[in-house]
PDB file of N, CA and C in Angstrom:
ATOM      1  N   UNK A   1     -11.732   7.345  26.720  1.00  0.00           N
ATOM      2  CA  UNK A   1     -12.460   8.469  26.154  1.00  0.00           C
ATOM      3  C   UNK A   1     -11.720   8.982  24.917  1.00  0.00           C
ATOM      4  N   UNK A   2     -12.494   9.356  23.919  1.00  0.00           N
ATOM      5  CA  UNK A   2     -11.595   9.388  22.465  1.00  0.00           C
ATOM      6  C   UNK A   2     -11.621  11.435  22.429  1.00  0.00           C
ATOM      7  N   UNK A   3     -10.313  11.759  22.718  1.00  0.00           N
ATOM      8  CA  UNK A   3     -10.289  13.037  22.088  1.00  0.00           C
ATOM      9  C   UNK A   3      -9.952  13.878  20.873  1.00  0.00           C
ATOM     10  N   UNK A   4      -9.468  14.938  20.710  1.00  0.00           N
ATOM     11  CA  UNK A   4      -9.378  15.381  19.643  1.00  0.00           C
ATOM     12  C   UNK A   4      -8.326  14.861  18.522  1.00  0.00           C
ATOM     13  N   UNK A   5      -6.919  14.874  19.564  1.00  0.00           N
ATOM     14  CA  UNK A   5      -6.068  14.267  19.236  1.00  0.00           C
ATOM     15  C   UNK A   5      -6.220  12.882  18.545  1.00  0.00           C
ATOM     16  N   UNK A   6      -6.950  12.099  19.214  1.00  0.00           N
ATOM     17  CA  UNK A   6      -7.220  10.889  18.486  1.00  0.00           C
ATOM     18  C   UNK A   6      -7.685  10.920  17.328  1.00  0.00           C
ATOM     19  N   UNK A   7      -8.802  11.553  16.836  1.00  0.00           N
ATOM     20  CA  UNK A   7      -9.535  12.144  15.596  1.00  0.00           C
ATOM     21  C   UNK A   7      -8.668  12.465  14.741  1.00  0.00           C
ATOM     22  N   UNK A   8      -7.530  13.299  15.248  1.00  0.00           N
ATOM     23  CA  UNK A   8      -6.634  14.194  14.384  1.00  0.00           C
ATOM     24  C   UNK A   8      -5.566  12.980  14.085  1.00  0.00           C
ATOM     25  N   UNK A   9      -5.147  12.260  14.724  1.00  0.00           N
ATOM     26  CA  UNK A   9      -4.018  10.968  14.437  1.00  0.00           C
ATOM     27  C   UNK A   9      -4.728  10.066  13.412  1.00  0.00           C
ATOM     28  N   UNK A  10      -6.292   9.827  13.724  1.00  0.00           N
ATOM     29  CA  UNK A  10      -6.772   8.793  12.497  1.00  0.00           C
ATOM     30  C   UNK A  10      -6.759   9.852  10.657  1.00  0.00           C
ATOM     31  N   UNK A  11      -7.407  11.046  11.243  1.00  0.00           N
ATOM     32  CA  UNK A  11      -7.264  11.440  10.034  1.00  0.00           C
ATOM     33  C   UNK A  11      -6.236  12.239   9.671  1.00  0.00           C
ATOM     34  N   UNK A  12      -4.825  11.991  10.216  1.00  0.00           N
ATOM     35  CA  UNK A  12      -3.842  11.942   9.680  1.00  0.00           C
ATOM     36  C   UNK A  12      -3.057  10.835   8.875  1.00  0.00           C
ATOM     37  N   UNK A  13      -3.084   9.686   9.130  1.00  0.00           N
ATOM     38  CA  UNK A  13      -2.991   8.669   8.787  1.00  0.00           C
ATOM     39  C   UNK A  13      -3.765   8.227   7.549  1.00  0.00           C
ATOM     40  N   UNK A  14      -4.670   8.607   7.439  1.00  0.00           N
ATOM     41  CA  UNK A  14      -5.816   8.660   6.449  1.00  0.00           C
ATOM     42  C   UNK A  14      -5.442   9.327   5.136  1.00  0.00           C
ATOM     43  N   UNK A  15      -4.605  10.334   5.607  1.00  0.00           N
ATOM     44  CA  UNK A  15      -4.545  11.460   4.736  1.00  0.00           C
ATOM     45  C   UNK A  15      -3.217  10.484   4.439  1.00  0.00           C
ATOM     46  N   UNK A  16      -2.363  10.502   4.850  1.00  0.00           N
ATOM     47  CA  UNK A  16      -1.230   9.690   4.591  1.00  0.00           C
ATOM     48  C   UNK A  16      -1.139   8.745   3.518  1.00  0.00           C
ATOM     49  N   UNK A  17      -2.064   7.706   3.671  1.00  0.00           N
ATOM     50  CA  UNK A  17      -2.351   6.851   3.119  1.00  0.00           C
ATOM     51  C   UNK A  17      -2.987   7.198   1.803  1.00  0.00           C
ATOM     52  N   UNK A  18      -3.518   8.362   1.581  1.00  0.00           N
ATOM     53  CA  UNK A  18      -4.355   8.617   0.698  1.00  0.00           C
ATOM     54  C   UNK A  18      -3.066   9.455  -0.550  1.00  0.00           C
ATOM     55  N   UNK A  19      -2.717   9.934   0.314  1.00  0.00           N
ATOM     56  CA  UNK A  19      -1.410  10.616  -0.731  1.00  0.00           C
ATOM     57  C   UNK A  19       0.002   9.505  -1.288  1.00  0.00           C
ATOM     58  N   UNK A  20      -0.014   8.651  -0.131  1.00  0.00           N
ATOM     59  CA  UNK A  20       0.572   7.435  -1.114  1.00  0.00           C
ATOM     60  C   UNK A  20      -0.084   6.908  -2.327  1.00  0.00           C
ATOM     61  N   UNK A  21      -1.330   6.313  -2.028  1.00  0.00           N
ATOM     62  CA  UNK A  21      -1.752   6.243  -3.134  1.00  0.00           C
ATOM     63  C   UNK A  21      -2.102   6.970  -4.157  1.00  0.00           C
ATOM     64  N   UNK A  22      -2.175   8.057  -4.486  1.00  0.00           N
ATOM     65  CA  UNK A  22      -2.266   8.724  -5.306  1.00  0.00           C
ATOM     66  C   UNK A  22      -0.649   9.396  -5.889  1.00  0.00           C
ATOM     67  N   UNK A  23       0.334   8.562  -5.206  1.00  0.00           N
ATOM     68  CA  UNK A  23       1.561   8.685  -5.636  1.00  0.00           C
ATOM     69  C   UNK A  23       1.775   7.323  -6.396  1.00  0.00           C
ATOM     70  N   UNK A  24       1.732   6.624  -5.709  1.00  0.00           N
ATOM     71  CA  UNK A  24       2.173   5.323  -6.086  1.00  0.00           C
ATOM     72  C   UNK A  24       1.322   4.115  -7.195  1.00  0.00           C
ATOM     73  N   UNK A  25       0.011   4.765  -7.544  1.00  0.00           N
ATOM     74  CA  UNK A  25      -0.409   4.074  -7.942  1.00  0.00           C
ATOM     75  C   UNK A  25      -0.669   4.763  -9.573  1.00  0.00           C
ATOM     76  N   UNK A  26      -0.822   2.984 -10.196  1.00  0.00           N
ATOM     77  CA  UNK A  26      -1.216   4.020 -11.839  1.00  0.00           C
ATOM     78  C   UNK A  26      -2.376   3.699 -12.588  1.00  0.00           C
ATOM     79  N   UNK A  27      -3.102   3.100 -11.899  1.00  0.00           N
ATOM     80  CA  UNK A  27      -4.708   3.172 -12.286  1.00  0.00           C
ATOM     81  C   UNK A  27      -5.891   4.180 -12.166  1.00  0.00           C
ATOM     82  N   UNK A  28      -6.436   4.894 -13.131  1.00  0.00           N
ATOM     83  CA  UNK A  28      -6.818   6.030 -12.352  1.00  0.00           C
ATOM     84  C   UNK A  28      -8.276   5.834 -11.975  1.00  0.00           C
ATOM     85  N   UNK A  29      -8.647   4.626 -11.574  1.00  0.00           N
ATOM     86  CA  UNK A  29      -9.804   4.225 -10.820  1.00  0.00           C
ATOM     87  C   UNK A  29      -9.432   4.298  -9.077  1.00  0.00           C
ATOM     88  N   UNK A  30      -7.677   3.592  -9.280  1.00  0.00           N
ATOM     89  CA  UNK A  30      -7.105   3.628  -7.604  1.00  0.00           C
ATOM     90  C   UNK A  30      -6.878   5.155  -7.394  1.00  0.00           C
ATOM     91  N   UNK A  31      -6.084   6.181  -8.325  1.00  0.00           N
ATOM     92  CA  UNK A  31      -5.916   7.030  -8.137  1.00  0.00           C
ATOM     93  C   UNK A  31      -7.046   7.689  -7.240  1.00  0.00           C
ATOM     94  N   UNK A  32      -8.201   7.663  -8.044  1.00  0.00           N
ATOM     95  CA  UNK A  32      -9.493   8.469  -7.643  1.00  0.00           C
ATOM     96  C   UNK A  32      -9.927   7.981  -6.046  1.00  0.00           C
ATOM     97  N   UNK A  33      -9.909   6.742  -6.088  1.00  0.00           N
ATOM     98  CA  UNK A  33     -10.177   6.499  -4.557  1.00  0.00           C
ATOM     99  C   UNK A  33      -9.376   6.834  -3.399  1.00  0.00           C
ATOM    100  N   UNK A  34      -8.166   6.848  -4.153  1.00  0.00           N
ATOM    101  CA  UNK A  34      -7.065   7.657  -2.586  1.00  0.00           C
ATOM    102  C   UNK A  34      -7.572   9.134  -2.618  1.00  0.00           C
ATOM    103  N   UNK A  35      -7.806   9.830  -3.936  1.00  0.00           N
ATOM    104  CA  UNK A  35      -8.705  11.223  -3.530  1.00  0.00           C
ATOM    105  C   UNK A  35      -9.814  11.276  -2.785  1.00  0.00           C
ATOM    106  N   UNK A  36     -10.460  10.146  -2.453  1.00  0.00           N
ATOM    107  CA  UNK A  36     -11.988  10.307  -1.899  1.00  0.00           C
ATOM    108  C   UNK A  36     -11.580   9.928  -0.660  1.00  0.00           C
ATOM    109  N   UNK A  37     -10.513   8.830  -0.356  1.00  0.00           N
ATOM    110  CA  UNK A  37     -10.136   8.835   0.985  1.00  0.00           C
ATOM    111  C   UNK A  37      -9.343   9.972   1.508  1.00  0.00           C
ATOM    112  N   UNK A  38      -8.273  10.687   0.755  1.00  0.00           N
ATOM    113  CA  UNK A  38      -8.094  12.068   1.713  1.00  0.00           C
ATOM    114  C   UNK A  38      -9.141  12.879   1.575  1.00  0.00           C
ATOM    115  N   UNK A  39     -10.070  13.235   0.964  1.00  0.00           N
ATOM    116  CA  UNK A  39     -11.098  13.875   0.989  1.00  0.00           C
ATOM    117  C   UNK A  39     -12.476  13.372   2.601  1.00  0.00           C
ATOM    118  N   UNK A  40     -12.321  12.244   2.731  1.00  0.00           N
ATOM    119  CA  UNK A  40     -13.010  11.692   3.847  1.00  0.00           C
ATOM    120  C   UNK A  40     -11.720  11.902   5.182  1.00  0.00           C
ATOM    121  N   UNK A  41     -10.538  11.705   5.150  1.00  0.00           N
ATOM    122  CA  UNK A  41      -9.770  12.178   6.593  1.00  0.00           C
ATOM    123  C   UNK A  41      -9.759  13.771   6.687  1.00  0.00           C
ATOM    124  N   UNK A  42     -10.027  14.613   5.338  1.00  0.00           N
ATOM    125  CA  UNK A  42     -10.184  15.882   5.925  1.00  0.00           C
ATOM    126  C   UNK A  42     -11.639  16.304   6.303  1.00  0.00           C
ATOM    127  N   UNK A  43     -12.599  15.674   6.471  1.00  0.00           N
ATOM    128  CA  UNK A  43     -14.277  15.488   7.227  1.00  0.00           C
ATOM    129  C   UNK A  43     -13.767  15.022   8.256  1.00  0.00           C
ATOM    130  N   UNK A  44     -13.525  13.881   8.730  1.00  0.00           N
ATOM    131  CA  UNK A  44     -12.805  13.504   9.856  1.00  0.00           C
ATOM    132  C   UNK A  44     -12.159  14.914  10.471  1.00  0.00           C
ATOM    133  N   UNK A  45     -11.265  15.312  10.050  1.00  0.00           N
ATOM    134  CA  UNK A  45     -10.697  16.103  10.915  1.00  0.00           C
ATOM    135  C   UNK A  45     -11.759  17.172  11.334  1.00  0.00           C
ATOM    136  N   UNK A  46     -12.842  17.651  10.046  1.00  0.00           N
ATOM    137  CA  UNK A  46     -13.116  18.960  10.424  1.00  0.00           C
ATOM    138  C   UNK A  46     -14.294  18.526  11.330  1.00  0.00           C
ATOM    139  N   UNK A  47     -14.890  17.551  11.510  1.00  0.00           N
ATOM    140  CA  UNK A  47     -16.107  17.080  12.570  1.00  0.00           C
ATOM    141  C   UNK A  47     -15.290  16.722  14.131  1.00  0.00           C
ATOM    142  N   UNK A  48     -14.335  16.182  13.971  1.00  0.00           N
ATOM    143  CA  UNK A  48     -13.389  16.265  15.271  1.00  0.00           C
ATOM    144  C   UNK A  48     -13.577  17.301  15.986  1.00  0.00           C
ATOM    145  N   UNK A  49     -13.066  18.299  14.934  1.00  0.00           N
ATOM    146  CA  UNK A  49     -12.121  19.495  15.770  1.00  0.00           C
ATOM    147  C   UNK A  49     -14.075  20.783  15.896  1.00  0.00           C
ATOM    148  N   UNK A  50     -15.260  20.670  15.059  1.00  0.00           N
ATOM    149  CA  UNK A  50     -16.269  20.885  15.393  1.00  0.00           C
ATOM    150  C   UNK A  50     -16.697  20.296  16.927  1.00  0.00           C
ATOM    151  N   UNK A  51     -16.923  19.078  17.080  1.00  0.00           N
ATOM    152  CA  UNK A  51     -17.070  18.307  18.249  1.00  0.00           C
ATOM    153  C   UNK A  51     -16.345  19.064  19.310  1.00  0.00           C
ATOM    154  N   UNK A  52     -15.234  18.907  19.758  1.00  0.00           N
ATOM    155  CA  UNK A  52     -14.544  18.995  20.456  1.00  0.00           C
ATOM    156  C   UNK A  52     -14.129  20.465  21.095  1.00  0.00           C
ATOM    157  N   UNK A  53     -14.246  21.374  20.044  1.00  0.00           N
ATOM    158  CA  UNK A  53     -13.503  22.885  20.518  1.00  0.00           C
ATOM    159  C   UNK A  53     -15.110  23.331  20.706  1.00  0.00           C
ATOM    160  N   UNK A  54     -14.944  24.213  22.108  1.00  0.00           N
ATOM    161  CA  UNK A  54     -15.833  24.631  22.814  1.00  0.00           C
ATOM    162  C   UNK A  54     -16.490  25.947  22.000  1.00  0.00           C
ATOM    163  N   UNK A  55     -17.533  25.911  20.988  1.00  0.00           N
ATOM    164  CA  UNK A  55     -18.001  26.712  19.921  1.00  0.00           C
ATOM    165  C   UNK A  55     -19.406  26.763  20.768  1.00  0.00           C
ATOM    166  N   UNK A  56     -20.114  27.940  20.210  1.00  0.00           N
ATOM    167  CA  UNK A  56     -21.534  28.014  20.285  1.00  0.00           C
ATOM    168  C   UNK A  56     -22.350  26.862  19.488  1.00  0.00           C
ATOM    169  N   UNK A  57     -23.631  26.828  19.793  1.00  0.00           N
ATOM    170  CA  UNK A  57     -24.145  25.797  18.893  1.00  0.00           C
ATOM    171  C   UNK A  57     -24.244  26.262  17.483  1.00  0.00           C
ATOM    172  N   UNK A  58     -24.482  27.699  16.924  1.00  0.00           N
ATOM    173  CA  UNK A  58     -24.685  27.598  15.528  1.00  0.00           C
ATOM    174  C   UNK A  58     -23.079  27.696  15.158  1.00  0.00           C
ATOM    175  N   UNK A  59     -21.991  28.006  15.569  1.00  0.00           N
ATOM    176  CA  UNK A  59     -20.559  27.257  15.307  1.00  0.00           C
ATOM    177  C   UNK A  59     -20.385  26.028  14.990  1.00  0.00           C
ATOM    178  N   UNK A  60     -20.661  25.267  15.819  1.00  0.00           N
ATOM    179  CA  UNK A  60     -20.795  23.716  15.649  1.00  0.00           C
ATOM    180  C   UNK A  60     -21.313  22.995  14.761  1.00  0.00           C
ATOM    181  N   UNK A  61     -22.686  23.770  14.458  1.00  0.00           N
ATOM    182  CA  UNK A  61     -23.063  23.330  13.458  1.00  0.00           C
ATOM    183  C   UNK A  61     -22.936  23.526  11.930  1.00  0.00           C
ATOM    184  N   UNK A  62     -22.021  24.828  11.859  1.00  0.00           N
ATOM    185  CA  UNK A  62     -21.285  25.299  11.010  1.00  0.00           C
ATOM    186  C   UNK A  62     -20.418  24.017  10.477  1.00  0.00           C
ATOM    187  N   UNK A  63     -19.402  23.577  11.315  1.00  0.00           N
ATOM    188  CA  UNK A  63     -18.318  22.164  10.720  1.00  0.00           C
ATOM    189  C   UNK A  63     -18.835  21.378   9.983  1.00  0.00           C
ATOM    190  N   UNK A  64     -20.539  20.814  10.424  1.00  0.00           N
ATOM    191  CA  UNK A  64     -21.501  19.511  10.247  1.00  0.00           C
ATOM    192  C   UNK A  64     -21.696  20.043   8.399  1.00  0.00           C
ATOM    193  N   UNK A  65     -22.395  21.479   8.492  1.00  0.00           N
ATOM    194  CA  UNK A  65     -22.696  22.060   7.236  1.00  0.00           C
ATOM    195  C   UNK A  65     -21.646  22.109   6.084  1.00  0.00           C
ATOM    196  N   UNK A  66     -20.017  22.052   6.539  1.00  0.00           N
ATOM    197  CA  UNK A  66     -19.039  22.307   5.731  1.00  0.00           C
ATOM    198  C   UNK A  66     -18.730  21.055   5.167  1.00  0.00           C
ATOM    199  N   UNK A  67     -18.825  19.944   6.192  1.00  0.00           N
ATOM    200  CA  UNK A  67     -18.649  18.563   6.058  1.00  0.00           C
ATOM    201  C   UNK A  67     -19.700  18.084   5.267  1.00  0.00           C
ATOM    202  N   UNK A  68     -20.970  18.570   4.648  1.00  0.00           N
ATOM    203  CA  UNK A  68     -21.858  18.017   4.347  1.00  0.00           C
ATOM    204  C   UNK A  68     -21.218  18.712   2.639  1.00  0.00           C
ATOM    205  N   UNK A  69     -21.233  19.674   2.515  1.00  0.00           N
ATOM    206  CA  UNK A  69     -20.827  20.556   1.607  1.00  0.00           C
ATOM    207  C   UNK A  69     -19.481  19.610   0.827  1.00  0.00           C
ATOM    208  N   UNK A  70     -18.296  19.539   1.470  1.00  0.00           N
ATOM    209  CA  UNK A  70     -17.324  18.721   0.840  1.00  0.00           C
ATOM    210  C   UNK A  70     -18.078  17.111   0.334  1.00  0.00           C
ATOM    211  N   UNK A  71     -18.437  16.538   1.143  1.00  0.00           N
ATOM    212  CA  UNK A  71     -19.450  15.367   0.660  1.00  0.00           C
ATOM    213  C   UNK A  71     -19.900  15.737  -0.756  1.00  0.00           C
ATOM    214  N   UNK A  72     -20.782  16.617  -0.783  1.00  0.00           N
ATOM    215  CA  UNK A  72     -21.098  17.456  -1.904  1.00  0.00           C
ATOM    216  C   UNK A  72     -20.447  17.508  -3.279  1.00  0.00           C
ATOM    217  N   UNK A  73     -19.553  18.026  -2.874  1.00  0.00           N
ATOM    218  CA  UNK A  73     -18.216  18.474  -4.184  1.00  0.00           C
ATOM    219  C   UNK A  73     -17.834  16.885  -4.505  1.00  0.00           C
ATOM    220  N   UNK A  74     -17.567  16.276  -3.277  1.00  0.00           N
ATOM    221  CA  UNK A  74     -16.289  14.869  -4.097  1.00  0.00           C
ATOM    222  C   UNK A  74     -17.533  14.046  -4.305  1.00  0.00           C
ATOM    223  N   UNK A  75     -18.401  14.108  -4.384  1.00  0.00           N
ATOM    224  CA  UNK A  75     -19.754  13.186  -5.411  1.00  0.00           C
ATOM    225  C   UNK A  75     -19.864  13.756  -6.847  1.00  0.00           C
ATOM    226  N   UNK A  76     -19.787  15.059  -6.792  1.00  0.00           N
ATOM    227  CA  UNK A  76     -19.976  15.886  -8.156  1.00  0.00           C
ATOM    228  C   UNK A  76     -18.059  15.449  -8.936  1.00  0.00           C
ATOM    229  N   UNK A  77     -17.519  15.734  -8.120  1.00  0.00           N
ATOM    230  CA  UNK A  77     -15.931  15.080  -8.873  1.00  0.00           C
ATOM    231  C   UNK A  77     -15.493  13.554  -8.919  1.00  0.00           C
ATOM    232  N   UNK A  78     -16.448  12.803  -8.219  1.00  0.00           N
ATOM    233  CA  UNK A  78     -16.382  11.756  -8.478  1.00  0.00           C
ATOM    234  C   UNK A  78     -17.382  11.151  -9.574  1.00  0.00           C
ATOM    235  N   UNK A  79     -18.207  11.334 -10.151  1.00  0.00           N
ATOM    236  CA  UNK A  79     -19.061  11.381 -11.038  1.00  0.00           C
ATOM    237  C   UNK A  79     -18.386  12.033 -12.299  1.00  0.00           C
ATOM    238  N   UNK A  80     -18.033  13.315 -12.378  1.00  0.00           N
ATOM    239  CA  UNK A  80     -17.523  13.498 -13.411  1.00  0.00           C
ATOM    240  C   UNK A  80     -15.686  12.514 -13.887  1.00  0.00           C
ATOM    241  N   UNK A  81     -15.191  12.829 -12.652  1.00  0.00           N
ATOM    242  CA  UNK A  81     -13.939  11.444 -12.897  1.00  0.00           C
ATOM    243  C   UNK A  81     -14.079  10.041 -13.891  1.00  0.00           C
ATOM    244  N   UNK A  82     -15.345   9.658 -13.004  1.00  0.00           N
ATOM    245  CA  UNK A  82     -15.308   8.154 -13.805  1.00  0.00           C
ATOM    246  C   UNK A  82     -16.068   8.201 -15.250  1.00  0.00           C
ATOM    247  N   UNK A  83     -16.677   9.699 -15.812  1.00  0.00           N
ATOM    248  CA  UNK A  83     -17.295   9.416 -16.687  1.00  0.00           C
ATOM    249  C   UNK A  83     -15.899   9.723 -17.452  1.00  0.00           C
ATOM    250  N   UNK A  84     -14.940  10.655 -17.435  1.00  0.00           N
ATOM    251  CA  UNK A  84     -13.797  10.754 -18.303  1.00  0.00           C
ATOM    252  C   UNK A  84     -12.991   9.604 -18.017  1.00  0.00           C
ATOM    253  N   UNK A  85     -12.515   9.086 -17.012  1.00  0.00           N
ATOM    254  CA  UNK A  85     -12.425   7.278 -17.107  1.00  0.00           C
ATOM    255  C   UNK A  85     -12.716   6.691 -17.799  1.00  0.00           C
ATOM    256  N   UNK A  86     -13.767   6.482 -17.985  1.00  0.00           N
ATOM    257  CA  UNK A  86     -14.979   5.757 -19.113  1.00  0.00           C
ATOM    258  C   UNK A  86     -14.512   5.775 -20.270  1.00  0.00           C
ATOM    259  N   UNK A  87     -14.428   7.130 -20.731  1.00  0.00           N
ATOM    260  CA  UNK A  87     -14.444   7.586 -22.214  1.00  0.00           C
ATOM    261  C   UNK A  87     -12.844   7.264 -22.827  1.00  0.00           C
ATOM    262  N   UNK A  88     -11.737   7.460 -21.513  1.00  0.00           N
ATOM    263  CA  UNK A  88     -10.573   7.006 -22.008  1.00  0.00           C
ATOM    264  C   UNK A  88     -10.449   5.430 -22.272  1.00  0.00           C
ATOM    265  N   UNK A  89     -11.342   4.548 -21.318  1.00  0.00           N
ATOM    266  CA  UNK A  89     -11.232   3.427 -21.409  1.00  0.00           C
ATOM    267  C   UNK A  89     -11.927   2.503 -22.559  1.00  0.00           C
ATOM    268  N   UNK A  90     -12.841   3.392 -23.235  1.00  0.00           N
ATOM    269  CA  UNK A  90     -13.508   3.343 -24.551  1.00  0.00           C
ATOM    270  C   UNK A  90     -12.501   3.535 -25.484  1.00  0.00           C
ATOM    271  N   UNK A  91     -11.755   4.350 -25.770  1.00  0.00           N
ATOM    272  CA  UNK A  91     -10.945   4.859 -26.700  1.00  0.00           C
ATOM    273  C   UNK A  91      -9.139   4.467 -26.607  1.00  0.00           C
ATOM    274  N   UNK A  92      -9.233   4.569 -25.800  1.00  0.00           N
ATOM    275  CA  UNK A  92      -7.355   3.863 -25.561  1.00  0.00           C
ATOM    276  C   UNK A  92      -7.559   2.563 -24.791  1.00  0.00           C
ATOM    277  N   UNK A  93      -8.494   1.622 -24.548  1.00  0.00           N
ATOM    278  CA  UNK A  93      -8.759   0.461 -24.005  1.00  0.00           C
ATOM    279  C   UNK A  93      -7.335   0.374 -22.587  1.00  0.00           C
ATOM    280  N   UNK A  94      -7.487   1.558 -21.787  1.00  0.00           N
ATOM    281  CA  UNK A  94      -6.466   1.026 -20.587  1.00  0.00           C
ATOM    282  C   UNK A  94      -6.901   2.254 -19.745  1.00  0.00           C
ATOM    283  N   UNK A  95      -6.969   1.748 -18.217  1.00  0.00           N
ATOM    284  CA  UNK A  95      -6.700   2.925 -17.350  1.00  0.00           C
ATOM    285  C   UNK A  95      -5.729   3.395 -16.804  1.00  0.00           C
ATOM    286  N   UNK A  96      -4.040   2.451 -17.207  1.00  0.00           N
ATOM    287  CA  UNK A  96      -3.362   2.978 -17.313  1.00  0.00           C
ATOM    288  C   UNK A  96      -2.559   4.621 -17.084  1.00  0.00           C
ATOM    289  N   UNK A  97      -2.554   5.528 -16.448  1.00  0.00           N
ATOM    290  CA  UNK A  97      -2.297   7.167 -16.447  1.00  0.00           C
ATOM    291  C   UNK A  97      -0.897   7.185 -16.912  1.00  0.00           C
ATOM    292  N   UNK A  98      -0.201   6.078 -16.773  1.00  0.00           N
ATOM    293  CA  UNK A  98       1.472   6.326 -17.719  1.00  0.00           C
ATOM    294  C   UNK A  98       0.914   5.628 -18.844  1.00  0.00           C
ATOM    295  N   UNK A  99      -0.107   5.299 -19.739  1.00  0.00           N
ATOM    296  CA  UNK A  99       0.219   5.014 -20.968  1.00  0.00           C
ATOM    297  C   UNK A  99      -0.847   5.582 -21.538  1.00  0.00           C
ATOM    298  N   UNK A 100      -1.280   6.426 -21.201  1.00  0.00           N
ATOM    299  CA  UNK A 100      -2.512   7.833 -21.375  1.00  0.00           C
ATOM    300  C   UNK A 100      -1.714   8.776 -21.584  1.00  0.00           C
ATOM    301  N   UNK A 101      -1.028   8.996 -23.331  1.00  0.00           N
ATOM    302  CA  UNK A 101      -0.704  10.651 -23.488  1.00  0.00           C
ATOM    303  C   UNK A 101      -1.251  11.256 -24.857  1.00  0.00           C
ATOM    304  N   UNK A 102      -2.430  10.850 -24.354  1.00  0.00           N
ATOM    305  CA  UNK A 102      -3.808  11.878 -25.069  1.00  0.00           C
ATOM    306  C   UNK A 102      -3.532  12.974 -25.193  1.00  0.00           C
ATOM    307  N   UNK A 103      -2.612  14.135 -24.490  1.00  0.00           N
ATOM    308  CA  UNK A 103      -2.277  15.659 -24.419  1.00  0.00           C
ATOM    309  C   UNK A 103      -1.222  16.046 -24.907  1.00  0.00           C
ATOM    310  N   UNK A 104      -0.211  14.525 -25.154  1.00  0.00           N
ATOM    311  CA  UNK A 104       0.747  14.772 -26.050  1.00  0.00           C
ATOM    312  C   UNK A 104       1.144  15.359 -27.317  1.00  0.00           C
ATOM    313  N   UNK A 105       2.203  15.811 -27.650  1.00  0.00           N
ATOM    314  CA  UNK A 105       2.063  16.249 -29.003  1.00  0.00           C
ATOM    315  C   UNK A 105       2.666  14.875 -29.743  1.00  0.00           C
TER     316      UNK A 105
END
């Protein structure tokens, strides 16, 4: 039987993984996807811990609504991401983020 804990260990791990990569990596196509994967282990967590903790039903369905909501946002930031992607990769031909110093003086 899968409980909360379990939920909370995958999307810890998730999250883990997601902040490595967004450490370790220097493409900012990979970058962006370790954001969408910690952005998906913190849904994970919050539908877990909805599921599981003994809430009323319009509580419960509160988590589903918040989780739908973050979905929301990292489509709208993922959309705008790759279009400034785009435009750097038009203009400095690299996605590179260490050889991107566009802000430099």
């Amino acid at each position: 039987m899968i409980e909360l804990a379990h939920l909370q260990i995958l999307s810890a791990g998730l999250f883990a993984i997601g902040t490595y990569g967004v450490l370790a990596r220097r493409s900012a196509v990979l970058i962006l996807m370790s954001i969408e994967l910690m952005l998906n282990a913190v849904n994970i967590n919050l539908v877990g811990y909805a599921a599981f903790v003994d809430f009323d039903e319009a509580t419960r369905s509160f988590g589903q609504v918040l989780v739908i909501f973050v979905i929301t946002i990292a489509a709208a930031e993922l959309a705008l991401a790759i279009a400034i992607i785009l435009r750097l990769y038009r203009n400095r031909s690299t996605v590179n983020v260490d050889e991107i110093d566009l802000m430099k003086w």
